[in-house]
PDB file of N, CA and C in Angstrom:
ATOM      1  N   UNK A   1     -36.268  26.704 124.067  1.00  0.00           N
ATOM      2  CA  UNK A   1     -35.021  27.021 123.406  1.00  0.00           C
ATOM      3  C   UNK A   1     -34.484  25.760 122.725  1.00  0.00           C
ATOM      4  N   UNK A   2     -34.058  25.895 121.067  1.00  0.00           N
ATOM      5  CA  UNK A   2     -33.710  24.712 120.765  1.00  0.00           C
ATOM      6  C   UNK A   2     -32.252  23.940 121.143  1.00  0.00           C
ATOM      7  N   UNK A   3     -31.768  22.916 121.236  1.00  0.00           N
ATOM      8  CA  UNK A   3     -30.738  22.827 121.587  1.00  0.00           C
ATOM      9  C   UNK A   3     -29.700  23.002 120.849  1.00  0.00           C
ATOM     10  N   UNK A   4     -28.608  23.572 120.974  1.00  0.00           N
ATOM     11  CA  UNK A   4     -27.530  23.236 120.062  1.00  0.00           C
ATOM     12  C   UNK A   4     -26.319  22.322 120.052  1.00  0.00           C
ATOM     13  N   UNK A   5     -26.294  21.480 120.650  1.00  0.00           N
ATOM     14  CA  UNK A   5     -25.043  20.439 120.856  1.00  0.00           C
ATOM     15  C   UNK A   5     -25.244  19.761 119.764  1.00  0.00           C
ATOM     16  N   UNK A   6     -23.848  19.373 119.113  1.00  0.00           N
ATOM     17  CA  UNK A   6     -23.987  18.594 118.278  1.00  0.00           C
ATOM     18  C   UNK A   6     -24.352  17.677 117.865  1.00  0.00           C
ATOM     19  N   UNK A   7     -25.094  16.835 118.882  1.00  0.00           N
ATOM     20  CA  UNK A   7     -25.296  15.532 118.587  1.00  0.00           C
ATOM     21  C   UNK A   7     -26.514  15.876 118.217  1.00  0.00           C
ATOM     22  N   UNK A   8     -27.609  17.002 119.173  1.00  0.00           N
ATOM     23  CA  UNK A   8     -29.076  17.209 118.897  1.00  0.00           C
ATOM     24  C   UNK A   8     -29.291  17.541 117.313  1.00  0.00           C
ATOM     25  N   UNK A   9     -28.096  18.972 116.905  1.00  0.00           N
ATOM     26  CA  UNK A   9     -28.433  19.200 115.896  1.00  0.00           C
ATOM     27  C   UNK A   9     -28.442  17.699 114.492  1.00  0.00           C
ATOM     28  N   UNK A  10     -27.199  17.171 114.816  1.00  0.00           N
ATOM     29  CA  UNK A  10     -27.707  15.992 113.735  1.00  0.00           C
ATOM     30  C   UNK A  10     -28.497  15.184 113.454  1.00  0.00           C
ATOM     31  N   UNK A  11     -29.322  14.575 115.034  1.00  0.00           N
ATOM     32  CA  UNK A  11     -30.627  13.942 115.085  1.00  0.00           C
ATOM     33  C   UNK A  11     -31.928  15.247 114.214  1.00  0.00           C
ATOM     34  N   UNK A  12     -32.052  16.027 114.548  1.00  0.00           N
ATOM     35  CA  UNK A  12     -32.631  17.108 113.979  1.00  0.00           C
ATOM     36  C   UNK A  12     -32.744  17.148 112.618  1.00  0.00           C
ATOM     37  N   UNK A  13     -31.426  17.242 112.031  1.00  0.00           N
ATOM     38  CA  UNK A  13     -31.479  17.456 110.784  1.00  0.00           C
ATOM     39  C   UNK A  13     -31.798  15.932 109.934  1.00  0.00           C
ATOM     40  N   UNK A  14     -31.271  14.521 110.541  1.00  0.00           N
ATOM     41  CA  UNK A  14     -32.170  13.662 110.270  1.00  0.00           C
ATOM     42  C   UNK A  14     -33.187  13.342 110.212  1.00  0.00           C
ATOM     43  N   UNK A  15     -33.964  14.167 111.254  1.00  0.00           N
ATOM     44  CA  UNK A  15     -35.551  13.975 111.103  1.00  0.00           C
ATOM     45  C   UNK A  15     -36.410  13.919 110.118  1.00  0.00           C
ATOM     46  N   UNK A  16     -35.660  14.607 109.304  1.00  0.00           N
ATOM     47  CA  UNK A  16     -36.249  14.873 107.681  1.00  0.00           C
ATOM     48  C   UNK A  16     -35.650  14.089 106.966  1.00  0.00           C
ATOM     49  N   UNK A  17     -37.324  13.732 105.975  1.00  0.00           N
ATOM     50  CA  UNK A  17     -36.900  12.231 104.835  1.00  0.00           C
ATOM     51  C   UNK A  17     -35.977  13.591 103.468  1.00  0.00           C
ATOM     52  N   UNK A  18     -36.181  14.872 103.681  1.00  0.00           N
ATOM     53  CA  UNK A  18     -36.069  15.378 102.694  1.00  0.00           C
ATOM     54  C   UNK A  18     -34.469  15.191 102.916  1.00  0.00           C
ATOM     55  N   UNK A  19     -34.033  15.768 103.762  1.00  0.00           N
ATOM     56  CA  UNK A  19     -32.558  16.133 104.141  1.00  0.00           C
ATOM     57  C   UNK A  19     -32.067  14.896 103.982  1.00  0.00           C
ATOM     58  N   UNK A  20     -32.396  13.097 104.556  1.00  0.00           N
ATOM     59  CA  UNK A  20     -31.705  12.506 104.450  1.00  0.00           C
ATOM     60  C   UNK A  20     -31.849  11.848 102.851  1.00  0.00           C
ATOM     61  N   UNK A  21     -32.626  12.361 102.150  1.00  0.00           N
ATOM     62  CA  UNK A  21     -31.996  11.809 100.907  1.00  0.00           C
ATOM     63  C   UNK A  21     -31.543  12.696 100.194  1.00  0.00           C
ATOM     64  N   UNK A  22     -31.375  13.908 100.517  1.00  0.00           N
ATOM     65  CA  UNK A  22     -29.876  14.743 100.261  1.00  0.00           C
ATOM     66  C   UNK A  22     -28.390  14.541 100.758  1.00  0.00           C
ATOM     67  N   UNK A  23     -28.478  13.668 101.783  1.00  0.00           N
ATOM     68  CA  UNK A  23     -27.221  12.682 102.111  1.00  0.00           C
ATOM     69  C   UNK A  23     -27.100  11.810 101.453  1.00  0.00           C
ATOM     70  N   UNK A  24     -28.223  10.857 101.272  1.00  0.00           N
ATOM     71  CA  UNK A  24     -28.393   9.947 100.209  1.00  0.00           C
ATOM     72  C   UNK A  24     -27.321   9.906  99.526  1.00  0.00           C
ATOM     73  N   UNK A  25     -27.831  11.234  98.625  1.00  0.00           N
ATOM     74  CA  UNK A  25     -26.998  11.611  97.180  1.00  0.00           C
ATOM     75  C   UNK A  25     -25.883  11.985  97.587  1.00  0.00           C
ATOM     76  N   UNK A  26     -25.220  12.607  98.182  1.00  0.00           N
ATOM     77  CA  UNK A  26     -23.868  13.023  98.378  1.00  0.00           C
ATOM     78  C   UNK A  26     -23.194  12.208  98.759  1.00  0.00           C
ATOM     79  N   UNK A  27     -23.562  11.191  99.827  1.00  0.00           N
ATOM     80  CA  UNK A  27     -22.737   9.805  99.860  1.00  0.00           C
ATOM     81  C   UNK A  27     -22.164   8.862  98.648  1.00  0.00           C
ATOM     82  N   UNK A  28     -22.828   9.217  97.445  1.00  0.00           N
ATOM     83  CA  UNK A  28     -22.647   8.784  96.058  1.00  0.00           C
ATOM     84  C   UNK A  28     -21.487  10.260  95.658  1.00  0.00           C
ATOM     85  N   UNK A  29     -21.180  10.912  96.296  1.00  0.00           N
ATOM     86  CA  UNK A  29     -19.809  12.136  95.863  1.00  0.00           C
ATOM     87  C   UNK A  29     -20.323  13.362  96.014  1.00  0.00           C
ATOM     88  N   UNK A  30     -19.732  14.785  95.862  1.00  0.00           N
ATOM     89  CA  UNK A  30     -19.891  15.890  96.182  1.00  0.00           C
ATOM     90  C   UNK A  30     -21.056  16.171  94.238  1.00  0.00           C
ATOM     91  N   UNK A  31     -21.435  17.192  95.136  1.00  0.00           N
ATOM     92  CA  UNK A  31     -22.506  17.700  93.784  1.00  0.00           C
ATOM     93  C   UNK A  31     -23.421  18.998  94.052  1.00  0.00           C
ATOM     94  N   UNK A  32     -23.420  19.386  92.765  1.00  0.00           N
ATOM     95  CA  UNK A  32     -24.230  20.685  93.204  1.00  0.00           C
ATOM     96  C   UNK A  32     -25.208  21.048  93.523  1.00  0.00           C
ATOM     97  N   UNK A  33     -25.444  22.084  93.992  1.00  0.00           N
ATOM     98  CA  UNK A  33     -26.673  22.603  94.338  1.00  0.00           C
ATOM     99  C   UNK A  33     -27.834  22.599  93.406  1.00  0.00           C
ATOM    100  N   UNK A  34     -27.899  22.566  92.727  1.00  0.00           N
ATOM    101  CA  UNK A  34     -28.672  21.898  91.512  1.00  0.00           C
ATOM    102  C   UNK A  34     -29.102  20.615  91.147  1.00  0.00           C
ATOM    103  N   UNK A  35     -27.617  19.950  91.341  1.00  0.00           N
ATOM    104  CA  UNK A  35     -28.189  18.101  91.216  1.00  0.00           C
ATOM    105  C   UNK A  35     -28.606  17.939  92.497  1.00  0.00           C
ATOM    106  N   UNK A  36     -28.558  18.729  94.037  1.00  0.00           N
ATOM    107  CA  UNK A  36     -28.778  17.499  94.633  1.00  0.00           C
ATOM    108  C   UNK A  36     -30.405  18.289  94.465  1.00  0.00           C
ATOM    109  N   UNK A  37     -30.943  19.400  94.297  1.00  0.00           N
ATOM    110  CA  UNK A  37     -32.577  19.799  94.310  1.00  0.00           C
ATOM    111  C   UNK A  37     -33.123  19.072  93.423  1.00  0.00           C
ATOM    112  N   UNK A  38     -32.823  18.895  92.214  1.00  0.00           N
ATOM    113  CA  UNK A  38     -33.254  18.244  91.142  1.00  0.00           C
ATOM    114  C   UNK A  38     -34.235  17.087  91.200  1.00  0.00           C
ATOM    115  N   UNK A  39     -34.323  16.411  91.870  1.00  0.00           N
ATOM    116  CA  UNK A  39     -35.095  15.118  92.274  1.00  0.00           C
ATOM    117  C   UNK A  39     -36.236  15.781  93.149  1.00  0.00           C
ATOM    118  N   UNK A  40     -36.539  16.759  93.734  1.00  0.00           N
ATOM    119  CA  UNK A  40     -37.135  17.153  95.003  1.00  0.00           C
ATOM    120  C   UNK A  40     -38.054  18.433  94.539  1.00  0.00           C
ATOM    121  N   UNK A  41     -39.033  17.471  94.326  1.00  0.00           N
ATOM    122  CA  UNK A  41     -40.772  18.763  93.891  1.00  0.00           C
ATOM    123  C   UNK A  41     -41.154  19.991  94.825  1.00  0.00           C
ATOM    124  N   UNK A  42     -39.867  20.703  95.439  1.00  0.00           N
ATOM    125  CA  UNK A  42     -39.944  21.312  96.313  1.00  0.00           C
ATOM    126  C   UNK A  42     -39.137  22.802  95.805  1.00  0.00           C
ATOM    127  N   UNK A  43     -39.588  23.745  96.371  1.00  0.00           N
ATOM    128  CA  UNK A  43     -38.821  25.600  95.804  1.00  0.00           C
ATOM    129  C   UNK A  43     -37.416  25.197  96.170  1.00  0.00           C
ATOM    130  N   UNK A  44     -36.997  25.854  95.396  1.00  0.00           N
ATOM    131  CA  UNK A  44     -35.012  26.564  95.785  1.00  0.00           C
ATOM    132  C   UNK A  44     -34.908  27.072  97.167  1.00  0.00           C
ATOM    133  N   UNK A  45     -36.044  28.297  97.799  1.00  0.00           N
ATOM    134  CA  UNK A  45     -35.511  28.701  99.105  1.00  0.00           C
ATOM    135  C   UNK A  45     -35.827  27.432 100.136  1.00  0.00           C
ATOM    136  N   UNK A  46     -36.584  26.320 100.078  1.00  0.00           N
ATOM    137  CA  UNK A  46     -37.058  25.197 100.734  1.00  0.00           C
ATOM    138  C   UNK A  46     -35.738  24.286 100.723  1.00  0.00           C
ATOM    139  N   UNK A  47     -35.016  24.021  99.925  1.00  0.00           N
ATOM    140  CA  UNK A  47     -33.878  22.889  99.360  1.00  0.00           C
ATOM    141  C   UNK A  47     -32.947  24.088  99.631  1.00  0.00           C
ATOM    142  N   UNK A  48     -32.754  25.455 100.243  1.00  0.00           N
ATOM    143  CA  UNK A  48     -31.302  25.874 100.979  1.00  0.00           C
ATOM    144  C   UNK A  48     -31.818  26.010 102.068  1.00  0.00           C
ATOM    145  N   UNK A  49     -33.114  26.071 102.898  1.00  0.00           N
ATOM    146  CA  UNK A  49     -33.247  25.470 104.410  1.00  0.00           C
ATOM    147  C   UNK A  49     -32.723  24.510 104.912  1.00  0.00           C
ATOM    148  N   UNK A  50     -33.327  23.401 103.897  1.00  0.00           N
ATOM    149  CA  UNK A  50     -32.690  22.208 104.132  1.00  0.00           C
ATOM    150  C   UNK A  50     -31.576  22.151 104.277  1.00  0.00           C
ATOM    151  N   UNK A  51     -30.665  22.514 103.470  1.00  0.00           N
ATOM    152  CA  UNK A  51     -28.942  22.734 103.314  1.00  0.00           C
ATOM    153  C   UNK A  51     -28.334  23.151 104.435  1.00  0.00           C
ATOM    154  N   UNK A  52     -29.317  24.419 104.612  1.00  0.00           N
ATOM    155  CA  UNK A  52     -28.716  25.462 105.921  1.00  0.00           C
ATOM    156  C   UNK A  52     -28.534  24.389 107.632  1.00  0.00           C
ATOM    157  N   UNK A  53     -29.532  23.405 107.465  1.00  0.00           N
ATOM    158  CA  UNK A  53     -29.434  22.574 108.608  1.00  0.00           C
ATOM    159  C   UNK A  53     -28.686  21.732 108.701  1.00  0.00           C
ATOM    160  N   UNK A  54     -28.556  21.311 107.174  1.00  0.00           N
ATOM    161  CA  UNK A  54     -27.601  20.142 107.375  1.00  0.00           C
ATOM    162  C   UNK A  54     -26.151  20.612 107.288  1.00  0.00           C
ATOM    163  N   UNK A  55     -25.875  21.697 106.784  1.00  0.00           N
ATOM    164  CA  UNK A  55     -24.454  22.021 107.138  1.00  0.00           C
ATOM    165  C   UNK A  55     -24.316  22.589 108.836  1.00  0.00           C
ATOM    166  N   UNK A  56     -25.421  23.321 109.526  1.00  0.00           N
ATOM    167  CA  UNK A  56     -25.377  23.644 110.631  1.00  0.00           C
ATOM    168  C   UNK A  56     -25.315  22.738 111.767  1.00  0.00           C
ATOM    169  N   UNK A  57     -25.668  21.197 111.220  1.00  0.00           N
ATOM    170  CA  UNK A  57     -24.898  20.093 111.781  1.00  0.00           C
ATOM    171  C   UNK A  57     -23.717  19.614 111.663  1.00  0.00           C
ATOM    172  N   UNK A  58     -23.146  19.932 110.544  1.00  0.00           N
ATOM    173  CA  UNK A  58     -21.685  20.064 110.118  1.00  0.00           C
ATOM    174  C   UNK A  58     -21.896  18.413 109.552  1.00  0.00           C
ATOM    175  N   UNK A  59     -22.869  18.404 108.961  1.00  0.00           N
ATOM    176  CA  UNK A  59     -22.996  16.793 107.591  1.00  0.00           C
ATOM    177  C   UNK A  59     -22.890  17.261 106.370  1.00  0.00           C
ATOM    178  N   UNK A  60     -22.884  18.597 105.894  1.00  0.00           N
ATOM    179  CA  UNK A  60     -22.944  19.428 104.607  1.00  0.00           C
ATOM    180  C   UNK A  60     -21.692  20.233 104.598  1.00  0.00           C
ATOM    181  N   UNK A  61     -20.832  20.293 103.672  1.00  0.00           N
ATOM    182  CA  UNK A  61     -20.005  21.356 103.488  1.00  0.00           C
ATOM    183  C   UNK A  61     -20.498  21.675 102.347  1.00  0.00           C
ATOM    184  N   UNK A  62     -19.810  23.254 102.194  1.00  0.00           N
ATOM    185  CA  UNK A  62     -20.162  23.836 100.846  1.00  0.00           C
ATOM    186  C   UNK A  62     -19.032  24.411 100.369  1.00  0.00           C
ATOM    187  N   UNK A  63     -18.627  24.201  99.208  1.00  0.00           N
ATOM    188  CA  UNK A  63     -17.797  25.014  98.378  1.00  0.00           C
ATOM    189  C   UNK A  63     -17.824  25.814  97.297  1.00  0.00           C
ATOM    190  N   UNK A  64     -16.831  27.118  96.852  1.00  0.00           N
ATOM    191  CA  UNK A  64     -17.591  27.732  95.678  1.00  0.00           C
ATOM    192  C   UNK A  64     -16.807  27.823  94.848  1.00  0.00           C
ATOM    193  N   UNK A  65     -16.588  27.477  93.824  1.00  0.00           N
ATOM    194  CA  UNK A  65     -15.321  27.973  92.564  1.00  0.00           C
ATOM    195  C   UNK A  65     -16.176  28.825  91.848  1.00  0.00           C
ATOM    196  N   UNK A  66     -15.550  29.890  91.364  1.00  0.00           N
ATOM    197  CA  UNK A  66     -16.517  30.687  89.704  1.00  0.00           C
ATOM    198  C   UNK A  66     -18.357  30.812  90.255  1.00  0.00           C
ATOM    199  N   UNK A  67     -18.896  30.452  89.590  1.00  0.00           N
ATOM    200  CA  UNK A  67     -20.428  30.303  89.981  1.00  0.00           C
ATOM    201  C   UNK A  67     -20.777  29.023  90.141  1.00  0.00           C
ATOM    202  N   UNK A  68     -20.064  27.602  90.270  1.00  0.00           N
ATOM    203  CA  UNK A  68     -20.451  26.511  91.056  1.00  0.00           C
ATOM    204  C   UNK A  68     -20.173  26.653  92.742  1.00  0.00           C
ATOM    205  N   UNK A  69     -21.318  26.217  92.843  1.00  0.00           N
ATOM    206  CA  UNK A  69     -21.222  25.559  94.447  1.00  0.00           C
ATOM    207  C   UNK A  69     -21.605  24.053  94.511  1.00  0.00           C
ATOM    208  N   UNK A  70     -20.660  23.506  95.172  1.00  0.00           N
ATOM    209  CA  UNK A  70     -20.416  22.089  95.416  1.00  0.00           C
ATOM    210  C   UNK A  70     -20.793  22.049  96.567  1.00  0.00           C
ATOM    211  N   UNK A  71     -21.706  20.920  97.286  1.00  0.00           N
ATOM    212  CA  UNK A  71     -21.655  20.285  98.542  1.00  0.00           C
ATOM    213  C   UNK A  71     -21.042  18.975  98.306  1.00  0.00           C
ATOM    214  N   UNK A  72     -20.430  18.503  99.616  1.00  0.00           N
ATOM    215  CA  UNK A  72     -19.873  17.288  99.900  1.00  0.00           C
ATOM    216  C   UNK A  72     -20.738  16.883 101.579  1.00  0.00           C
ATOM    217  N   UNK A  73     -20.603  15.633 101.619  1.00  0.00           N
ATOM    218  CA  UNK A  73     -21.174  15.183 102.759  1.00  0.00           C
ATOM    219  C   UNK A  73     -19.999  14.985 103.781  1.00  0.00           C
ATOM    220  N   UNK A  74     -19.934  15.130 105.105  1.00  0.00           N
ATOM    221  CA  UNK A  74     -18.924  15.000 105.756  1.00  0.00           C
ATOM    222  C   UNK A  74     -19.322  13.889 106.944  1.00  0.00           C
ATOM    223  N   UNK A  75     -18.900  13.053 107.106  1.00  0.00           N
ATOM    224  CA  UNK A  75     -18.966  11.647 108.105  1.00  0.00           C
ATOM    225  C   UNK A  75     -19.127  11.719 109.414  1.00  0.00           C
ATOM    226  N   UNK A  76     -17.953  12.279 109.530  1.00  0.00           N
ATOM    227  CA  UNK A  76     -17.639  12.497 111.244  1.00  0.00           C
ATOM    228  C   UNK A  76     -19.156  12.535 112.067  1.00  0.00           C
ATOM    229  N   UNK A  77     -19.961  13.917 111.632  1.00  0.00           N
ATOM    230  CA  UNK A  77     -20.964  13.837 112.630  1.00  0.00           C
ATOM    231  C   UNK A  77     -21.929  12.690 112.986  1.00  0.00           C
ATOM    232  N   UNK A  78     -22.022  12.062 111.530  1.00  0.00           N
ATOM    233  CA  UNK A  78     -22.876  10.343 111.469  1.00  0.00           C
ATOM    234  C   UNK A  78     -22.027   9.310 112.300  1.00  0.00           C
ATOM    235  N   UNK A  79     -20.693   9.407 112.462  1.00  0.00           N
ATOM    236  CA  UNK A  79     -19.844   8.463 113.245  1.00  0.00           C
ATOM    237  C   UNK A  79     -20.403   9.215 115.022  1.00  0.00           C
ATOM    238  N   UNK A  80     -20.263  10.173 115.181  1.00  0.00           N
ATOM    239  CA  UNK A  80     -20.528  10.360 116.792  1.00  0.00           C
ATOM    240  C   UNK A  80     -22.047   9.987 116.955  1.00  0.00           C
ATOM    241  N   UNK A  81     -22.818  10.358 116.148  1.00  0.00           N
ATOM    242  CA  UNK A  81     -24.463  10.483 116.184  1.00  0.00           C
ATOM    243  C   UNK A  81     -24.512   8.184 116.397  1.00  0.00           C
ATOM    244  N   UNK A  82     -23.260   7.851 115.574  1.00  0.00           N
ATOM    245  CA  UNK A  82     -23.724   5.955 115.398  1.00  0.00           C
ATOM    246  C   UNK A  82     -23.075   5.528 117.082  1.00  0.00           C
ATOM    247  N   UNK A  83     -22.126   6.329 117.184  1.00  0.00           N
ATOM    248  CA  UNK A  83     -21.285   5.860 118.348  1.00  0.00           C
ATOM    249  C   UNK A  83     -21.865   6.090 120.031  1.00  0.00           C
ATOM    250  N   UNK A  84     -23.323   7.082 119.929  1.00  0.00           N
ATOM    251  CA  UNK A  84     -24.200   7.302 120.583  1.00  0.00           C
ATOM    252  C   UNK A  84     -25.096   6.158 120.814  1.00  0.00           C
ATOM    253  N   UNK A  85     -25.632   5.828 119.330  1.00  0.00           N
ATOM    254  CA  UNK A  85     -26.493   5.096 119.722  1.00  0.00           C
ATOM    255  C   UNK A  85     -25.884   3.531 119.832  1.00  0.00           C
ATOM    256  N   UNK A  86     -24.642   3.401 119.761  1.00  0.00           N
ATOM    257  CA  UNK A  86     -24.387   2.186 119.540  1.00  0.00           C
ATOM    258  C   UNK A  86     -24.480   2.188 121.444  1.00  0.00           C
ATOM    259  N   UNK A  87     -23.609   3.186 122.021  1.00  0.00           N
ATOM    260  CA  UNK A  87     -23.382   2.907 123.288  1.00  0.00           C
ATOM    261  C   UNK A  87     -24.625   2.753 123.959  1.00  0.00           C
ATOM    262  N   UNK A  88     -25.715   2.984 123.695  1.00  0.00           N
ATOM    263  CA  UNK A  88     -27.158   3.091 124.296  1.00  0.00           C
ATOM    264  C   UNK A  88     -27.888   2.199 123.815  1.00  0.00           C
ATOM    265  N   UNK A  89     -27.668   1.208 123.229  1.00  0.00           N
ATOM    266  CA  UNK A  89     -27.925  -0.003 122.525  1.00  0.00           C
ATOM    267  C   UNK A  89     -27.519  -0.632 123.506  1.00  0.00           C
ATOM    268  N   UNK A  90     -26.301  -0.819 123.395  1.00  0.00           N
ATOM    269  CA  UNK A  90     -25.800  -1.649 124.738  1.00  0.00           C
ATOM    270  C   UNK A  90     -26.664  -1.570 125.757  1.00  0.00           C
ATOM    271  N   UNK A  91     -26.786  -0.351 126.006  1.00  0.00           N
ATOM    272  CA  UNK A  91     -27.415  -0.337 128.001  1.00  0.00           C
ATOM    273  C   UNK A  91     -29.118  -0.981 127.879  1.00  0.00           C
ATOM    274  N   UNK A  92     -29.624  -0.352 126.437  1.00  0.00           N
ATOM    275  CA  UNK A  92     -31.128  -0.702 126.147  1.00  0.00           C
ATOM    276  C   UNK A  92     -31.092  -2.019 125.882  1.00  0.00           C
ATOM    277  N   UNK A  93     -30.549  -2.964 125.422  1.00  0.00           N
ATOM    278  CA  UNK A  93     -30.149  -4.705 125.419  1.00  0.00           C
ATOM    279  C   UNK A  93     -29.954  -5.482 126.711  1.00  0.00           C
ATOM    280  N   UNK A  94     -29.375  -4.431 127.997  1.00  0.00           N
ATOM    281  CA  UNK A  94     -29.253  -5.157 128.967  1.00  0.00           C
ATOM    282  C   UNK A  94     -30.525  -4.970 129.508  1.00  0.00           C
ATOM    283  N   UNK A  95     -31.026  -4.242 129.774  1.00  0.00           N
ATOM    284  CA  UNK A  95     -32.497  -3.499 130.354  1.00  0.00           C
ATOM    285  C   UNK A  95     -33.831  -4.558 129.850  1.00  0.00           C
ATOM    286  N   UNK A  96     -33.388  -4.740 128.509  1.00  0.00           N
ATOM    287  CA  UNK A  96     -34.658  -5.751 128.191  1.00  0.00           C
ATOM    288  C   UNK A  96     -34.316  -6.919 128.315  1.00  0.00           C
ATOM    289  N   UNK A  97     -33.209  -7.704 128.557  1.00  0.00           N
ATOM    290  CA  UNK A  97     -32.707  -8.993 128.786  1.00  0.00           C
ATOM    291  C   UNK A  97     -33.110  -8.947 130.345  1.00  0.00           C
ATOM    292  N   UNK A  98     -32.782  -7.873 131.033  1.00  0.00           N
ATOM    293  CA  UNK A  98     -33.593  -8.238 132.361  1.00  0.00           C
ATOM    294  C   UNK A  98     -34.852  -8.065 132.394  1.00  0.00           C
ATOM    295  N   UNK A  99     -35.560  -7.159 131.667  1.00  0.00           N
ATOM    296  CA  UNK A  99     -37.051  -7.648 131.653  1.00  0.00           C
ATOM    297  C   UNK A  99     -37.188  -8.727 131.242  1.00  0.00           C
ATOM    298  N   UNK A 100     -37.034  -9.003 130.269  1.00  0.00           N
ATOM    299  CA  UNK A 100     -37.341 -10.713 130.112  1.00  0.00           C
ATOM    300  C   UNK A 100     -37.225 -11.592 130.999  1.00  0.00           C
ATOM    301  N   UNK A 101     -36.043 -11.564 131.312  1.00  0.00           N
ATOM    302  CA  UNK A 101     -35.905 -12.573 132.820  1.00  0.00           C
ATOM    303  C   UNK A 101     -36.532 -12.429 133.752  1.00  0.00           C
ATOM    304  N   UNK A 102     -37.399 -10.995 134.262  1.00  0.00           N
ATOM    305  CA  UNK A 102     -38.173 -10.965 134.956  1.00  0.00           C
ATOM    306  C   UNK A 102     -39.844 -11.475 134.646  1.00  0.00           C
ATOM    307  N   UNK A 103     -39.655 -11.300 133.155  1.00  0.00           N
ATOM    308  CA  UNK A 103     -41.193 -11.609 132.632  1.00  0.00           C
ATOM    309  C   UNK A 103     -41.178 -13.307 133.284  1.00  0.00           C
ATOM    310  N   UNK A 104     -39.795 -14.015 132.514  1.00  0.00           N
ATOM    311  CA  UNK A 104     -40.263 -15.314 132.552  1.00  0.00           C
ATOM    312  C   UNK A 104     -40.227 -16.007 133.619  1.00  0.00           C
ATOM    313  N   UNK A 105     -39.986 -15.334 134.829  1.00  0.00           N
ATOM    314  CA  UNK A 105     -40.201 -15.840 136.413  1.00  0.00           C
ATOM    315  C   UNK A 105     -41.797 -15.437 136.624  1.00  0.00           C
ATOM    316  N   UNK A 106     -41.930 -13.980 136.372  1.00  0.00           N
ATOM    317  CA  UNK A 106     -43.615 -13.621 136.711  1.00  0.00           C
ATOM    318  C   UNK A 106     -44.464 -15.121 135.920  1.00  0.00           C
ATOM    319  N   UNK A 107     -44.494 -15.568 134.613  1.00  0.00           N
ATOM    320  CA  UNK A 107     -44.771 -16.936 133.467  1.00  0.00           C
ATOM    321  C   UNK A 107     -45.061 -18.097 134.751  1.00  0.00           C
ATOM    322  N   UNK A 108     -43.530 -18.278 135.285  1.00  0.00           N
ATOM    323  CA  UNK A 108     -43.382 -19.980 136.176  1.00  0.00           C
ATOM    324  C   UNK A 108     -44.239 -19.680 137.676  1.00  0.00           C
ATOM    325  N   UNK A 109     -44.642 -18.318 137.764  1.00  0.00           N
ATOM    326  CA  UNK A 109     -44.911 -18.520 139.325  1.00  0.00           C
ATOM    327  C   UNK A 109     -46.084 -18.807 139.164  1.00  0.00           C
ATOM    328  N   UNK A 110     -46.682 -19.398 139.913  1.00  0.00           N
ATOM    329  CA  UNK A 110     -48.496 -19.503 140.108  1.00  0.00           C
ATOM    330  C   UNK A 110     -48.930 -18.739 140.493  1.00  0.00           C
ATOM    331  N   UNK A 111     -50.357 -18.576 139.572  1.00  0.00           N
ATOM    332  CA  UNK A 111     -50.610 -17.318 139.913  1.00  0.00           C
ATOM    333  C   UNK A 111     -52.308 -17.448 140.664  1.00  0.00           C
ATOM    334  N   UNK A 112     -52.574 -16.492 141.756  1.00  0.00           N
ATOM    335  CA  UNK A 112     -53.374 -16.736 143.225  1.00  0.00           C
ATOM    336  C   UNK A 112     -55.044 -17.444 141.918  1.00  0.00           C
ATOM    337  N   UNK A 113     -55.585 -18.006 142.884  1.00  0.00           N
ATOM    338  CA  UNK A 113     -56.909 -17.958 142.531  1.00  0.00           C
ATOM    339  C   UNK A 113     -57.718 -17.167 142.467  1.00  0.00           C
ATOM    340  N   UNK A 114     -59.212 -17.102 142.231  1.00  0.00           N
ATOM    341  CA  UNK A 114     -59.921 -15.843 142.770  1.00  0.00           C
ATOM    342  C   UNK A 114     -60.261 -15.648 144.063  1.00  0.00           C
ATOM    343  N   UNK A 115     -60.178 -17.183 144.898  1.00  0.00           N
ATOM    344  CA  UNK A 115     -60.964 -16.858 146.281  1.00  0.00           C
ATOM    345  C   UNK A 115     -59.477 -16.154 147.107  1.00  0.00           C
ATOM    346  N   UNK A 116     -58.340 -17.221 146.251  1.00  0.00           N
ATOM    347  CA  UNK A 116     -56.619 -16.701 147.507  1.00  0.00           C
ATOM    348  C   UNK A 116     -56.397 -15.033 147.268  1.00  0.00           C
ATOM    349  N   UNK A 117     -57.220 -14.357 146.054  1.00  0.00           N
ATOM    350  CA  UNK A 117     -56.966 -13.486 145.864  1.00  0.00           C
ATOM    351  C   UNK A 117     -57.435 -12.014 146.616  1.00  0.00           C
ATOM    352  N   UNK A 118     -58.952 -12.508 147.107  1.00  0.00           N
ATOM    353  CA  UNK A 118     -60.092 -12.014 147.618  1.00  0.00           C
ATOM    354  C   UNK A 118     -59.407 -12.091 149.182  1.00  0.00           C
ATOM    355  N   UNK A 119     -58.646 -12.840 149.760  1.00  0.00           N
ATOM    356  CA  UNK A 119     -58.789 -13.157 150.971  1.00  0.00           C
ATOM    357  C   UNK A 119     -57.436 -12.345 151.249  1.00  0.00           C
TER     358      UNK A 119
END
């Protein structure tokens, strides 16, 4: 079952080089459904999959006036998704600062011979 919490779905929808340079572009302002496919050697129903995920992470909004539809990119979910990994950065920085410190004691100790080893 896939997950749906928000944080999964945005890692998810990052997974793809396609989707994130459809953020790319919208981080440069809102634009249509047209400009943002335009660059992307890929079908129309392929480039509103894409869409469909990234708004189902809530990084895509869509709007419609007349027969334009506008997407805009929305932040928030990239701020919880950074504020994740920032906090787990932390804990993964302490974790390898103590491996290290453990490496470089295993380095200073002497280490057995073959016969002290055998015996």
């Amino acid at each position: 079952m896939p997950a749906t919490d928000s944080l999964s779905l945005v890692f998810a929808a990052l997974a793809d080089p396609t989707r994130r340079a459809i953020l790319s572009t919208l981080a440069q302002g809102p634009a249509t459904v047209g400009e943002v496919a335009s660059p992307f050697a890929v079908t129309a129903p392929a480039i509103s999959q894409h869409l469909k995920v990234l708004e189902r992470a809530g990084l895509v909004t869509r709007t419609t006036k007349a027969q334009w539809r506008t997407l805009s990119m929305q932040a928030k979910p990239l701020d919880e998704a950074s504020a994740w990994v920032e906090k787990h950065r932390r804990e993964w920085n302490l974790r390898l600062d103590a491996l290290d410190a453990h490496l470089q004691t295993m380095k200073t100790r002497p280490t057995p011979t073959t016969e002290e080893a055998e015996s």
